[in-house]
N, C-alpha and C. Protein backbone atom coordinates (compact mmCIF):
# COMPACT_ATOMS: atom_id res chain seq x y z
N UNK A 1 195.16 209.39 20.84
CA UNK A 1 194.84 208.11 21.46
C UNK A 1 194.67 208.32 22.96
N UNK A 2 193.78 207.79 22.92
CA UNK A 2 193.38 207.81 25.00
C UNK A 2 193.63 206.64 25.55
N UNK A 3 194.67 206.48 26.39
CA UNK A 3 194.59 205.18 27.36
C UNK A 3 194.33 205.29 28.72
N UNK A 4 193.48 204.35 29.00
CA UNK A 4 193.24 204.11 30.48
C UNK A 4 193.07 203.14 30.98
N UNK A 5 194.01 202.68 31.80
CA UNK A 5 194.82 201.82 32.42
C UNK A 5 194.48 202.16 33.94
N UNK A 6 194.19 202.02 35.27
CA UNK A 6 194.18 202.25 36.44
C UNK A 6 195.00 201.63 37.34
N UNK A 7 195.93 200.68 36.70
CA UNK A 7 196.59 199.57 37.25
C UNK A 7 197.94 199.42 36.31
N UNK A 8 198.57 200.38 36.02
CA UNK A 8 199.01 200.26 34.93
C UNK A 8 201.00 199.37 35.38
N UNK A 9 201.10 199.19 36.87
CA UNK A 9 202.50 198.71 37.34
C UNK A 9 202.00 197.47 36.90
N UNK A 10 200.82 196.60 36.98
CA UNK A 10 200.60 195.33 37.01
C UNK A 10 200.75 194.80 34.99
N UNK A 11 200.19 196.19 34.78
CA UNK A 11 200.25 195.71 32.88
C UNK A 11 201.39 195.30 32.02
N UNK A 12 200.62 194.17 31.54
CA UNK A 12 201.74 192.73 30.83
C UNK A 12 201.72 194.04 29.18
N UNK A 13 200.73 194.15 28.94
CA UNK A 13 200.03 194.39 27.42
C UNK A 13 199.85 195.61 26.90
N UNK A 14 199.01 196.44 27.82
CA UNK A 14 198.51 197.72 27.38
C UNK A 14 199.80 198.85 27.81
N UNK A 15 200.58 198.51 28.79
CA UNK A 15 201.83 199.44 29.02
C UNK A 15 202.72 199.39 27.89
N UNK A 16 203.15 198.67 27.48
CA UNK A 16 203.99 198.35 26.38
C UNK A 16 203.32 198.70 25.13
N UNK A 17 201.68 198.52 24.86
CA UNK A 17 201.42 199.08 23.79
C UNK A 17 201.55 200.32 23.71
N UNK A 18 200.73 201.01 24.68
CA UNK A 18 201.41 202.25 24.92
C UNK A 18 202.62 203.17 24.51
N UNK A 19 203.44 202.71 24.92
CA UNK A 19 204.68 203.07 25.13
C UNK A 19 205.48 202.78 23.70
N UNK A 20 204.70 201.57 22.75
CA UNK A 20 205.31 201.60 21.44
C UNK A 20 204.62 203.07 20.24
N UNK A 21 202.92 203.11 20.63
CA UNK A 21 201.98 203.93 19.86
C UNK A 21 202.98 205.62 20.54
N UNK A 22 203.52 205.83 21.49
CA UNK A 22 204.49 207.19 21.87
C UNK A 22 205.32 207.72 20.57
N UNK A 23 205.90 205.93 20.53
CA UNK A 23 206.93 206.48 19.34
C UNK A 23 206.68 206.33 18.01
N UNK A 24 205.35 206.48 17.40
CA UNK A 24 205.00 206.89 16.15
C UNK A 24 204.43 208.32 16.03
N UNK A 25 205.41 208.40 15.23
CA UNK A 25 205.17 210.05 14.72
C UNK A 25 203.75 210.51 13.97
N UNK A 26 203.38 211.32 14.65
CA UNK A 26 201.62 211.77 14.12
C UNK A 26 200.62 211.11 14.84
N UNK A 27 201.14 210.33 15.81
CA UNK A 27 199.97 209.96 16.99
C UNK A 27 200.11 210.63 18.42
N UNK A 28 199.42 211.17 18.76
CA UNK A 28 199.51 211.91 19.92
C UNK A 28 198.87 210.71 20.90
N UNK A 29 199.65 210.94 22.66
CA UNK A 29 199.02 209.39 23.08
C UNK A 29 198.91 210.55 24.61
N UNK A 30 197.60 210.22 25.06
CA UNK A 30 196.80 210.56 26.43
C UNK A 30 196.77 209.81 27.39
N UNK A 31 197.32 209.81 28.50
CA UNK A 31 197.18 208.97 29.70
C UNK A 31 196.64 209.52 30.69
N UNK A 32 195.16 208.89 30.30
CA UNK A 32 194.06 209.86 31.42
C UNK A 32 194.34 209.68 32.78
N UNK A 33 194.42 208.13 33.16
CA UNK A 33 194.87 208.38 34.46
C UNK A 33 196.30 209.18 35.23
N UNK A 34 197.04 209.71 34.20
CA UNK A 34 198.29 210.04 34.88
C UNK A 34 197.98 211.76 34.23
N UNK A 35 196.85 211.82 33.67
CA UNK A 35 196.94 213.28 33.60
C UNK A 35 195.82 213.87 34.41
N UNK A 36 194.51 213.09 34.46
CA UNK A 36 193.64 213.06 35.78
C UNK A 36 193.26 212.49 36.93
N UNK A 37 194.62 212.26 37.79
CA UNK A 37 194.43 211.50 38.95
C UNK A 37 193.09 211.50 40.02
N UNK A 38 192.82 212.93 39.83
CA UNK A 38 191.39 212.75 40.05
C UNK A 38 190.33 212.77 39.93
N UNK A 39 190.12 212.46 38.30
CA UNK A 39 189.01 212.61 37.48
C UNK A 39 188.54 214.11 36.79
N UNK A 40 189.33 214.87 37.51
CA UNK A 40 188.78 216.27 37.01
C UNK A 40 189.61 216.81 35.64
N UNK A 41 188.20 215.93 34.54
CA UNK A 41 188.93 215.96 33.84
C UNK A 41 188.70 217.80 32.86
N UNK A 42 189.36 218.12 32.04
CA UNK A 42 189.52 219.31 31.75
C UNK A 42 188.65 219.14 30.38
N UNK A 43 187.39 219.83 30.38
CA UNK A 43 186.52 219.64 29.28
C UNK A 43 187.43 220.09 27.79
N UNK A 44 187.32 221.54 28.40
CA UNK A 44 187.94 222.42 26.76
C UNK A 44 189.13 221.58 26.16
N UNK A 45 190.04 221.21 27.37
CA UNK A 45 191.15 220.85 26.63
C UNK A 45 191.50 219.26 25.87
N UNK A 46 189.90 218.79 26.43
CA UNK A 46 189.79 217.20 26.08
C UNK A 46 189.25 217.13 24.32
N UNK A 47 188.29 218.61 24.21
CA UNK A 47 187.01 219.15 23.50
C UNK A 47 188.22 219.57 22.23
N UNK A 48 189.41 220.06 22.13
CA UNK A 48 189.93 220.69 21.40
C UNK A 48 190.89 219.62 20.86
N UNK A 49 191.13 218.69 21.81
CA UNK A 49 191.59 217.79 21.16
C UNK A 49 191.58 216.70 20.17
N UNK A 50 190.16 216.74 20.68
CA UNK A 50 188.86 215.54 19.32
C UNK A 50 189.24 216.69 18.30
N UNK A 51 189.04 218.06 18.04
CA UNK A 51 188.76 219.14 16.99
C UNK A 51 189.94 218.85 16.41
N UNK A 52 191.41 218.75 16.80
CA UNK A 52 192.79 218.20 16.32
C UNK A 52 193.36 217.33 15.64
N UNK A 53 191.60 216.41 15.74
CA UNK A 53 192.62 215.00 15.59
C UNK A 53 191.36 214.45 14.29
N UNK A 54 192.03 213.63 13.52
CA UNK A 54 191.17 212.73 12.41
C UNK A 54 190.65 211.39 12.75
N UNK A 55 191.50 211.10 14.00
CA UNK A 55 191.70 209.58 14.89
C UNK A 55 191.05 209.63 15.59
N UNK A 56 190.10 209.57 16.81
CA UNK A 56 190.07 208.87 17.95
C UNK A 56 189.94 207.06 17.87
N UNK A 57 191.02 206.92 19.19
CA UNK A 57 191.58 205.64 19.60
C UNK A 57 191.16 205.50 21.17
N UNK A 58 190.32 204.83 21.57
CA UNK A 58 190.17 204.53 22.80
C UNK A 58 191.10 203.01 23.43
N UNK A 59 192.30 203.43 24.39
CA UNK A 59 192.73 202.21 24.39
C UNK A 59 192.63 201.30 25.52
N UNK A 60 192.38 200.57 26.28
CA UNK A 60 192.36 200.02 27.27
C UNK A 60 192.14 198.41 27.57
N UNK A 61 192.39 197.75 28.99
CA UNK A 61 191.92 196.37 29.51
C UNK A 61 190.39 196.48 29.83
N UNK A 62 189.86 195.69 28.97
CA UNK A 62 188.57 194.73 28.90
C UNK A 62 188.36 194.76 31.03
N UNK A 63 187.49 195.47 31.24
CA UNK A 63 186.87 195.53 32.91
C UNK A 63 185.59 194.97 32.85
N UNK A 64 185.30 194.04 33.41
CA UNK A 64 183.85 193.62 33.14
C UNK A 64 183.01 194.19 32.29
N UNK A 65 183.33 193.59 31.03
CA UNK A 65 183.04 193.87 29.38
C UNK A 65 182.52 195.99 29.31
N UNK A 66 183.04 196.29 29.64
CA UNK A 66 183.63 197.77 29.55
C UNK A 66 184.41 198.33 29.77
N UNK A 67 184.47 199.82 29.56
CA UNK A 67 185.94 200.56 29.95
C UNK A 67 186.41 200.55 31.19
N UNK A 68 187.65 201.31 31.72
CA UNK A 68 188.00 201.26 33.36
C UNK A 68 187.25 202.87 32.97
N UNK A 69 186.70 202.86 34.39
CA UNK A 69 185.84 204.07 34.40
C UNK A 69 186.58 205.54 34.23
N UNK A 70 187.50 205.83 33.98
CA UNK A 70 187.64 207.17 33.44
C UNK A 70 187.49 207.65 32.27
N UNK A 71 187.57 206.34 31.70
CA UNK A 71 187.00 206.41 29.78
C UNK A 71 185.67 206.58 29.75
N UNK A 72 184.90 206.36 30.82
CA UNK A 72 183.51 206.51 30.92
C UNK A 72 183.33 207.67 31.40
N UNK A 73 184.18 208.64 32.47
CA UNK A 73 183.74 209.55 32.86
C UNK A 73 184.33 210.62 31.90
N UNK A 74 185.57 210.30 31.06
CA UNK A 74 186.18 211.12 29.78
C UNK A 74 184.61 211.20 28.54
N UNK A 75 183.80 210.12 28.58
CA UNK A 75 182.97 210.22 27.57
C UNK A 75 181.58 211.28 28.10
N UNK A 76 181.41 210.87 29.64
CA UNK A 76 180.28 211.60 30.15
C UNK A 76 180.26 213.22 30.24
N UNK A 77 181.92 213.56 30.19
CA UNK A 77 181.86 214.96 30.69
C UNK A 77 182.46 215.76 29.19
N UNK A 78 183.27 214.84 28.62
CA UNK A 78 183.35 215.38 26.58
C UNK A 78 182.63 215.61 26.09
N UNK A 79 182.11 214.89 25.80
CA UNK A 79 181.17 214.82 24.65
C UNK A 79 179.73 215.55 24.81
N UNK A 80 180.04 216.33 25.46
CA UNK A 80 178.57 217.28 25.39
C UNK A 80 177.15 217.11 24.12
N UNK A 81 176.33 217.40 24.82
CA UNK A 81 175.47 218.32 23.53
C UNK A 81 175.73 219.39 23.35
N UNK A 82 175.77 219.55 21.80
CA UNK A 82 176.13 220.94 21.30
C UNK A 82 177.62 220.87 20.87
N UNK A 83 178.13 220.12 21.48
CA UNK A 83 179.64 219.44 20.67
C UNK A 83 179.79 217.89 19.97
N UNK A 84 179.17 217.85 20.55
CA UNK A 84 179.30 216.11 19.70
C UNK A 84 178.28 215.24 19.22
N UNK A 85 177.01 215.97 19.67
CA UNK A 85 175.92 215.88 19.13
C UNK A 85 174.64 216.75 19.20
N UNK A 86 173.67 216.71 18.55
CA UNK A 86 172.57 217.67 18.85
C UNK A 86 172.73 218.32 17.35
N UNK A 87 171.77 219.41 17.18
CA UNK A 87 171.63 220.08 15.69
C UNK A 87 172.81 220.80 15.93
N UNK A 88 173.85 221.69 16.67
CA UNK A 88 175.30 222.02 16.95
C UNK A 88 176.50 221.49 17.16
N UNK A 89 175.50 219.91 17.49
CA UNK A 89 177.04 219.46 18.00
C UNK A 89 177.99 218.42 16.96
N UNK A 90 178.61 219.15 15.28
CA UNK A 90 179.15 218.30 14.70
C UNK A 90 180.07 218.47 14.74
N UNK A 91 181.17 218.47 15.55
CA UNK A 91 182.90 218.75 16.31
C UNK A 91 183.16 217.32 15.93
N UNK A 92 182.72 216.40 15.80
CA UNK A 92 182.98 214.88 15.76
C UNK A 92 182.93 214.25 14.37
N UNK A 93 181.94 215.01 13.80
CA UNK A 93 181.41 214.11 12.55
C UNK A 93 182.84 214.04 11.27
N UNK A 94 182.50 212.70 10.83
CA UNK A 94 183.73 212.57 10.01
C UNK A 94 185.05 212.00 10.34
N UNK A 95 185.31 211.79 11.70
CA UNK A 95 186.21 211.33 11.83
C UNK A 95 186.05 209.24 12.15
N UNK A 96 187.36 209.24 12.13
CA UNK A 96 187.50 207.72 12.42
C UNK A 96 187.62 207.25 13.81
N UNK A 97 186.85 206.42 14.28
CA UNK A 97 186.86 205.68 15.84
C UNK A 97 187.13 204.42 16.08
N UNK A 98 187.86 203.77 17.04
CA UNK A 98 188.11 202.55 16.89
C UNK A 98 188.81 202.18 18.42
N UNK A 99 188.52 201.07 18.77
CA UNK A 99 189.01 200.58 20.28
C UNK A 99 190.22 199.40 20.01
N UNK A 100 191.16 200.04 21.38
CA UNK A 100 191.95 198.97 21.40
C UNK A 100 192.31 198.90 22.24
N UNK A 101 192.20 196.83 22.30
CA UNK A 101 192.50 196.61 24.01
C UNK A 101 192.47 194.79 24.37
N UNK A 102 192.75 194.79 25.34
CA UNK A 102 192.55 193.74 25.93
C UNK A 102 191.60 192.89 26.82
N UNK A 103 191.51 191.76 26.60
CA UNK A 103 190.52 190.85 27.21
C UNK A 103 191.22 189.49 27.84
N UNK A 104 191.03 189.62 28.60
CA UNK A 104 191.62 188.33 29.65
C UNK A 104 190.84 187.16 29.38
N UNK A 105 189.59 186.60 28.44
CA UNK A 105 189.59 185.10 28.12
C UNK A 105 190.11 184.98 26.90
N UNK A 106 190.05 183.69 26.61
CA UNK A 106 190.78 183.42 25.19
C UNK A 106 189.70 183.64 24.18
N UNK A 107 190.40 183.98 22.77
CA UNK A 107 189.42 184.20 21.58
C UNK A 107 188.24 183.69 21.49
N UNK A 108 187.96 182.42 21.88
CA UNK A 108 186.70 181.49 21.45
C UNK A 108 185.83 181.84 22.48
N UNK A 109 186.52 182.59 23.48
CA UNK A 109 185.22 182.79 24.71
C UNK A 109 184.08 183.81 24.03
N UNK A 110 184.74 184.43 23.23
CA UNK A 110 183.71 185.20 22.39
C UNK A 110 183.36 185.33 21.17
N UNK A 111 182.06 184.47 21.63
CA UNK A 111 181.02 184.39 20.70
C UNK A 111 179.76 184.02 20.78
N UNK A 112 178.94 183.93 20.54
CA UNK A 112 177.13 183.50 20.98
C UNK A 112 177.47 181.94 21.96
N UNK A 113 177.86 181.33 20.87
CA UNK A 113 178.15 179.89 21.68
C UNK A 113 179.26 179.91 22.96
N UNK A 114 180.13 180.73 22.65
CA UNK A 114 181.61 180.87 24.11
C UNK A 114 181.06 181.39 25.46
N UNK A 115 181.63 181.25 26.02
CA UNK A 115 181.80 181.96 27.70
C UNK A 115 181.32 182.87 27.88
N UNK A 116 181.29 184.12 26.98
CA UNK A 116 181.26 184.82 26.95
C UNK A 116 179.36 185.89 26.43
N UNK A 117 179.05 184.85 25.56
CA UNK A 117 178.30 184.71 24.73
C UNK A 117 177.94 186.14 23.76
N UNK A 118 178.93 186.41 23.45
CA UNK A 118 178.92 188.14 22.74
C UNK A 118 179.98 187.91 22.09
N UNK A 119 180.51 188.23 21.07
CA UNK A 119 181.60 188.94 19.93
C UNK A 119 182.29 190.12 20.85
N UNK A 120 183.40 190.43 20.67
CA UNK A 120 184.37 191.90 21.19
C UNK A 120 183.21 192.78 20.64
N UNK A 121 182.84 192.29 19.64
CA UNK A 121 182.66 193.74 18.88
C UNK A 121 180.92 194.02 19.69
N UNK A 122 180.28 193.00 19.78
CA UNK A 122 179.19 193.04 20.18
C UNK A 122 178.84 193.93 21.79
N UNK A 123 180.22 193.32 22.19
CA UNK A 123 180.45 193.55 23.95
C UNK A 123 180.90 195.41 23.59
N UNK A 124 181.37 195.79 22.18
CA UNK A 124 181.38 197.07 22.72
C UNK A 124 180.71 198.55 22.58
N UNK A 125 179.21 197.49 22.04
CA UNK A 125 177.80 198.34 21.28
C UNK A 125 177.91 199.73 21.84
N UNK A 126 178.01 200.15 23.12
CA UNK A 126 177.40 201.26 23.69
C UNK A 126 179.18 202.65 22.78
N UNK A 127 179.69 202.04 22.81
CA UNK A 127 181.01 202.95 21.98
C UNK A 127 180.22 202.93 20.82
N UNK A 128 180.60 201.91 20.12
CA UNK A 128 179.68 202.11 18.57
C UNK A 128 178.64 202.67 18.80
N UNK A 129 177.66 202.82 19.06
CA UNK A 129 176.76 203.52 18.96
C UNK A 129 176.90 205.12 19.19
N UNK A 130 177.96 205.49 20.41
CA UNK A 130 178.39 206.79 20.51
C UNK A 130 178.99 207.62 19.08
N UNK A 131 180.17 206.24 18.71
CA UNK A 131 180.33 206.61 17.76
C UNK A 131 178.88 207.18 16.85
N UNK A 132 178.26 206.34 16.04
CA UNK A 132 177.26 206.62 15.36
C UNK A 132 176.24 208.24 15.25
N UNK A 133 175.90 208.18 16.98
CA UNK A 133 175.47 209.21 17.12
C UNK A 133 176.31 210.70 17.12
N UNK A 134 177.28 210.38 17.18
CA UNK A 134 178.31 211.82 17.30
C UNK A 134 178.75 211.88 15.42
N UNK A 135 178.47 210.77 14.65
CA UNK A 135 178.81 210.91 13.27
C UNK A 135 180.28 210.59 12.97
N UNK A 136 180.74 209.62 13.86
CA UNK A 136 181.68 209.40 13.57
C UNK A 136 182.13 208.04 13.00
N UNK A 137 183.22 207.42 12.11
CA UNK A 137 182.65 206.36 11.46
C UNK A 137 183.99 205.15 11.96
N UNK A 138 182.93 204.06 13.03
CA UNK A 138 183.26 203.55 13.84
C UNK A 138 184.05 202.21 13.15
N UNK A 139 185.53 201.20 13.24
CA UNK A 139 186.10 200.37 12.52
C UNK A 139 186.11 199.50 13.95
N UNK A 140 186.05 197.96 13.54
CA UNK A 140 186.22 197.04 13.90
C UNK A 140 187.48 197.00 15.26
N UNK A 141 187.35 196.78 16.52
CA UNK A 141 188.36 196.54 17.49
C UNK A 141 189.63 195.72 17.26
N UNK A 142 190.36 196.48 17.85
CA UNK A 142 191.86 195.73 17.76
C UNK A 142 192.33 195.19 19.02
N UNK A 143 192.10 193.73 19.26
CA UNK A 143 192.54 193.27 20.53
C UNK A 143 193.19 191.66 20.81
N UNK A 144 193.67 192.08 21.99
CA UNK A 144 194.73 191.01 22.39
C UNK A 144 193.71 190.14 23.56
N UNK A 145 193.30 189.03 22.89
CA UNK A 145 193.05 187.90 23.54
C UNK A 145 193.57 186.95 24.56
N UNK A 146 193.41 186.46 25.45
CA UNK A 146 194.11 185.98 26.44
C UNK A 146 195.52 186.39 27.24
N UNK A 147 194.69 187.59 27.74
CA UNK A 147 195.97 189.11 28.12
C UNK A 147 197.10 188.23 29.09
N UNK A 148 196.48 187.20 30.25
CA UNK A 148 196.87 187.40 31.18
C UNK A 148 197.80 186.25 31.14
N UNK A 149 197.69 185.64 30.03
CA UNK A 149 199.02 184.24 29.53
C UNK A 149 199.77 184.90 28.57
N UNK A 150 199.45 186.15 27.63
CA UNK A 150 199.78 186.48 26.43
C UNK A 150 201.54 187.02 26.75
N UNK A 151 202.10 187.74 27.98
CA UNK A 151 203.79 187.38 28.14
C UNK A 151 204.16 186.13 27.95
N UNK A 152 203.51 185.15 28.44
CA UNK A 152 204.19 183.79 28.80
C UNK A 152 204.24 183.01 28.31
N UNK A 153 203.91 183.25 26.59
CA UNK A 153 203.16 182.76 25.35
C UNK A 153 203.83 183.71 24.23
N UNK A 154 204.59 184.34 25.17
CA UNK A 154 205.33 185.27 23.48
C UNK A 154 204.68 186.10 22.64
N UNK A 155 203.39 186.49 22.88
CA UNK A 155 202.10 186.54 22.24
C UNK A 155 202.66 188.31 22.18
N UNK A 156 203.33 188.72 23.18
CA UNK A 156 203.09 190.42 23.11
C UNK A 156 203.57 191.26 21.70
N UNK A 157 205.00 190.43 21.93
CA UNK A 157 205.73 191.08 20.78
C UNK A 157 205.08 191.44 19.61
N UNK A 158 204.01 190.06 18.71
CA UNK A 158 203.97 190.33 17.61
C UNK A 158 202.49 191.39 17.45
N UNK A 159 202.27 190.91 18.73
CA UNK A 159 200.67 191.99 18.73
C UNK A 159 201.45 193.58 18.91
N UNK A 160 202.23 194.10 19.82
CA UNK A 160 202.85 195.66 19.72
C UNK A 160 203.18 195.66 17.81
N UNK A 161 203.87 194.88 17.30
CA UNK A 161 204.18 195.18 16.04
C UNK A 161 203.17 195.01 15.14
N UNK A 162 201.93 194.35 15.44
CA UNK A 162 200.99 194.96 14.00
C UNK A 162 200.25 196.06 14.85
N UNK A 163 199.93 196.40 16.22
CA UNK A 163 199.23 197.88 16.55
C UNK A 163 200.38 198.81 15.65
N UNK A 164 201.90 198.69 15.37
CA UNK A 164 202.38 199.95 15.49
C UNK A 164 201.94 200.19 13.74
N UNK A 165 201.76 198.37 13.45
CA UNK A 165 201.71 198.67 11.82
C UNK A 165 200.18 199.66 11.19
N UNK A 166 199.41 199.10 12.50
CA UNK A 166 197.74 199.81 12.59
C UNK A 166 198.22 201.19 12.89
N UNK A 167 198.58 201.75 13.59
CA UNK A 167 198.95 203.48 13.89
C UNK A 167 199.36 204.13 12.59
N UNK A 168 200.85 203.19 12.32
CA UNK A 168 201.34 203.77 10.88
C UNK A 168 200.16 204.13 9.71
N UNK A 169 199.68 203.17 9.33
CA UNK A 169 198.88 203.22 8.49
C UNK A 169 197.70 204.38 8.55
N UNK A 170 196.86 204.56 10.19
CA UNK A 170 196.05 205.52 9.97
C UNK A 170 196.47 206.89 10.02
N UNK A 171 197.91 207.31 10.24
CA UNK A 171 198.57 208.07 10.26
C UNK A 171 198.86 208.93 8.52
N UNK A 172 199.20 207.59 7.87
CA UNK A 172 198.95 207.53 6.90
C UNK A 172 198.17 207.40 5.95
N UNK A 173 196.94 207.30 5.94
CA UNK A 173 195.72 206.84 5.07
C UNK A 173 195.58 206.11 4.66
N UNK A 174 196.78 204.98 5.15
CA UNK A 174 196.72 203.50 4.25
C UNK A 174 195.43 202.78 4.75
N UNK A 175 194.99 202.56 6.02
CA UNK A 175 194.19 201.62 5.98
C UNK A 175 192.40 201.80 5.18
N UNK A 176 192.25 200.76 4.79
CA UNK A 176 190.50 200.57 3.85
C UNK A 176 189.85 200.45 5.24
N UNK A 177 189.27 201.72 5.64
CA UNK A 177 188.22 202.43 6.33
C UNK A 177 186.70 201.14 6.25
N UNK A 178 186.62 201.47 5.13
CA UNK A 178 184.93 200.59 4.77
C UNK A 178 185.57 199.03 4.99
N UNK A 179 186.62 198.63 4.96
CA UNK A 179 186.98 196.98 5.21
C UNK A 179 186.60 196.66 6.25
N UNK A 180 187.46 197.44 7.33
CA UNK A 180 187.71 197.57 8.63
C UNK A 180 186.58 198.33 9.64
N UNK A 181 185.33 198.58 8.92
CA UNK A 181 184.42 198.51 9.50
C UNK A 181 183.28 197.50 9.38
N UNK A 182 183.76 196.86 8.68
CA UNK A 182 182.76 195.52 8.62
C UNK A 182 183.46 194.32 9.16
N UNK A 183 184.28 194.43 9.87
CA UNK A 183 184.73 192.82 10.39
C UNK A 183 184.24 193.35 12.07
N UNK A 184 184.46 191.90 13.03
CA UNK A 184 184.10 191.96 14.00
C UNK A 184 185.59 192.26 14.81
N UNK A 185 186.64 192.02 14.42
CA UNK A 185 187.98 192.32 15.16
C UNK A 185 188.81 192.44 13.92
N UNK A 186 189.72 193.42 14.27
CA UNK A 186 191.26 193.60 13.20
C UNK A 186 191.75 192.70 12.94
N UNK A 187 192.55 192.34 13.65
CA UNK A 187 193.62 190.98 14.30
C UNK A 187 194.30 190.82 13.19
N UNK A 188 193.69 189.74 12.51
CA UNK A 188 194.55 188.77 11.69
C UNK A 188 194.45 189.25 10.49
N UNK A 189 192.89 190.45 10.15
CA UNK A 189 192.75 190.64 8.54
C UNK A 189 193.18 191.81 8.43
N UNK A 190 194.15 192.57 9.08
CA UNK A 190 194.92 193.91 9.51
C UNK A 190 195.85 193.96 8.20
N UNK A 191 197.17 192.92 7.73
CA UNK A 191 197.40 192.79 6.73
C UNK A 191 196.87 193.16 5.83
N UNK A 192 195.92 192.52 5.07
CA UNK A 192 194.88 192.68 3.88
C UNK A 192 194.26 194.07 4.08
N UNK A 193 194.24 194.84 5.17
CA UNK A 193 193.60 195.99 5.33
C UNK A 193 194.26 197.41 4.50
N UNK A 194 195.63 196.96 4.81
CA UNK A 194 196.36 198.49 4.75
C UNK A 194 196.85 198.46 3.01
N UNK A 195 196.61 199.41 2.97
CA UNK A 195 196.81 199.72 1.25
C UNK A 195 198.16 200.15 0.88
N UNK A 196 198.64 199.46 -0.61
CA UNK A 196 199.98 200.29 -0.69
C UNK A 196 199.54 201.46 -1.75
N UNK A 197 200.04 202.56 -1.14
CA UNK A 197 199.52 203.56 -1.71
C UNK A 197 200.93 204.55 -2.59
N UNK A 198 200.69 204.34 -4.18
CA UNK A 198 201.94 204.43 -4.77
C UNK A 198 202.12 206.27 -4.70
């Protein structure tokens, strides 16, 4: 899991998620900004890590409907041709991708008709599509709506406890892959997602 946070003393949401996804066993958790303070980020060792993993998790706060830019400069300087795409580059293909994060308006701001006039999922085409092109098979976003009331509203608690129930599960193989790539957000149909697997 990659988080990037640039502001991370001020975080109500994504610190604490953080810090719960640490303590599940079989998730490895990346804190780009505290491992590349100055962007220089380390190709091979970013490159070997996708090769490691069955997961990628991009996690972060909603920045004017994109990433905080080191997730952008983690994607510009990773993901090569010849590694993640191109007739060489299938280091990627097969695995599972999925974003999680926060957005500072409330749920209804997004949608054609809201504030917003885009879906989460819509606002985060240029990932999906990375996904796509690198062959990797991209699931529905997991996010916390109205970040910046969501302490003061009690709202955190139960959202850290279904991410940890989302980690468990892909850790585990419980969650329905093909479900969870056809909705527009996790959230609420996260339940119904994860399989009991006897």
């Amino acid at each position: 899991m990659l988080f990037a946070h640039p502001s991370q003393h001020r975080s109500e949401v994504n610190a604490p998620l953080f810090k719960a996804a640490q303590a599940i066993e079989g998730v490895t958790c990346v804190d780009l900004y505290a491992e590349y303070p100055n962007f220089s980020i380390n190709i091979d060792q970013e490159q070997q890590r996708l090769r490691d993993h069955d997961v990628i998790i991009f996690q972060f706060p909603l920045y004017w409907y994109s990433t905080p830019a080191i997730l952008k400069e983690w994607q510009d300087l990773v993901l090569e041709y010849g590694f993640a795409y191109g007739s060489n580059g299938t280091e990627l293909q097969g695995k599972t991708m999925l974003c999680v994060l926060s957005a500072g308006g409330k749920e209804e701001a997004y949608k054609a008709e809201g504030y917003n006039h885009f879906t989460i999922r819509e606002l985060l085409a240029p990932i999906e599509q990375m996904s796509a092109l690198t062959g990797m098979h991209y699931i529905a976003p997991f996010a916390l709506f109205g970040s910046r009331t969501a302490l003061e509203e009690d709202r955190v608690s139960h959202h850290i406890e279904r991410y940890k129930g989302l980690l468990t599960a892909l850790v585990e193989d419980k969650l329905d892959l093909n479900a969870a790539a056809s909705l527009i957000k996790l959230n609420s149909a996260l339940p119904q997602l994860i399989k009991d697997v006897l």
